[in-house]
Protein backbone atom coordinates (compact mmCIF):
# COMPACT_ATOMS: atom_id res chain seq x y z
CA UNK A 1 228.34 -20.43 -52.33
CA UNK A 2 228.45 -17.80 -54.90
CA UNK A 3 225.99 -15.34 -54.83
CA UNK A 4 224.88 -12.28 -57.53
CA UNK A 5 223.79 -9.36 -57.31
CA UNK A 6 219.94 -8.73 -58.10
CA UNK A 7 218.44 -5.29 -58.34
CA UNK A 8 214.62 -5.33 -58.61
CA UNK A 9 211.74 -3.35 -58.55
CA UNK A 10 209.15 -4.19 -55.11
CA UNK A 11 205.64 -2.15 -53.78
CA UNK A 12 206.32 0.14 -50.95
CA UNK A 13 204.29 -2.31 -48.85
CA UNK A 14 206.46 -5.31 -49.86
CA UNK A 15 209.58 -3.53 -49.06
CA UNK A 16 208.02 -2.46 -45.78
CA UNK A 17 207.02 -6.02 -44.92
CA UNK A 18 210.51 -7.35 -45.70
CA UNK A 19 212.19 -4.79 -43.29
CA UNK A 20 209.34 -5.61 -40.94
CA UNK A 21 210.28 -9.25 -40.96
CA UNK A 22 213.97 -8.80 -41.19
CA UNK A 23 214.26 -6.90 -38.26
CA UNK A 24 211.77 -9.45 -36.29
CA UNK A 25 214.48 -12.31 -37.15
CA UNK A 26 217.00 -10.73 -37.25
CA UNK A 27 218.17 -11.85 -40.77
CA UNK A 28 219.54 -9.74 -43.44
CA UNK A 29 216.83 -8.26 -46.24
CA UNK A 30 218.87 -9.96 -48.70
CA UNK A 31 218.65 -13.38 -47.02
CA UNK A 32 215.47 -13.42 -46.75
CA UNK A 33 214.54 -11.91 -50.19
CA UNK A 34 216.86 -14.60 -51.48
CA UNK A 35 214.84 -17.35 -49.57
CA UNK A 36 211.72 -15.83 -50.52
CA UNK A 37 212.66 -16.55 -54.22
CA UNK A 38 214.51 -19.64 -53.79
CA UNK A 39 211.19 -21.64 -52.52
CA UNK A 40 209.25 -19.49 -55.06
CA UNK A 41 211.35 -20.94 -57.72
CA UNK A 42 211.30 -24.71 -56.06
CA UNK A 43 207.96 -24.53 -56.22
CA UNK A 44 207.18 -23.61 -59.74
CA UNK A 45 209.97 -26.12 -60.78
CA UNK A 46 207.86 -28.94 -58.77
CA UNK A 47 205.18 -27.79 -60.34
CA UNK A 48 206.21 -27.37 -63.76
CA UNK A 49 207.74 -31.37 -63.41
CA UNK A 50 204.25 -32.29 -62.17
CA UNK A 51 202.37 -30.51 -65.58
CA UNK A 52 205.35 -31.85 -68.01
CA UNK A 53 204.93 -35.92 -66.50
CA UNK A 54 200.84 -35.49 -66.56
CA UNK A 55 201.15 -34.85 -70.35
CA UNK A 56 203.39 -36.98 -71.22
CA UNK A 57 201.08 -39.72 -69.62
CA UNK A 58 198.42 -38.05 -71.07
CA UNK A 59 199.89 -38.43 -74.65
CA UNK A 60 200.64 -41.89 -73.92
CA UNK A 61 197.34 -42.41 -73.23
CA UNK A 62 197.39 -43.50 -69.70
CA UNK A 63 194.21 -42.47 -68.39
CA UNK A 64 192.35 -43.89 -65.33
CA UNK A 65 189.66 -46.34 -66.36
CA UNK A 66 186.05 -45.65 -65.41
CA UNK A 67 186.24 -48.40 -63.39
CA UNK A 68 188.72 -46.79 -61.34
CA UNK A 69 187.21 -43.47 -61.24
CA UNK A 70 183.50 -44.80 -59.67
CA UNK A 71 186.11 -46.54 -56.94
CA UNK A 72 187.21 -43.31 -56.08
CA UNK A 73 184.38 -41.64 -56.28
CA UNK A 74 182.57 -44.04 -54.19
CA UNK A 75 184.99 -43.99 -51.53
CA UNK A 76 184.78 -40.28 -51.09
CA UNK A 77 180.85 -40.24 -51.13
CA UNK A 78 179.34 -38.55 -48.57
């Protein structure tokens, strides 16, 4: 895999928790920074996805019915 170089900019107490937790595991700083970011950047690509396919249903007017919503809503009644 190639990897890059990536200088940033972190509070004292985020730096300290990173050496904290790499020492703990016993993985590099930069592993786990790299991790850290990776899922960070899954995530907001999932969720990004998620927004883009809700409006696009949205514009194509594919709403839920009323019907359908008092079905749901009466299943989840207290």
């Amino acid at each position: 895999m190639d990897t890059a170089t990536l200088t940033l900019r972190v509070p004292v107490q985020v730096r300290d928790q990173l050496d904290k937790l790499a020492e703990a595991t016993q993985r590099s700083k930069s592993y786990l920074a790299g991790e850290a970011i990776r899922q960070y950047l899954d995530l907001e690509a999932w969720q990004v996805g998620e927004i883009q396919q809700a409006l696009e249903e949205a514009d194509a007017g594919d709403f839920a019915s009323d019907d359908e919503v008092n079905a749901i809503m009466r299943k989840h009644e207290g």
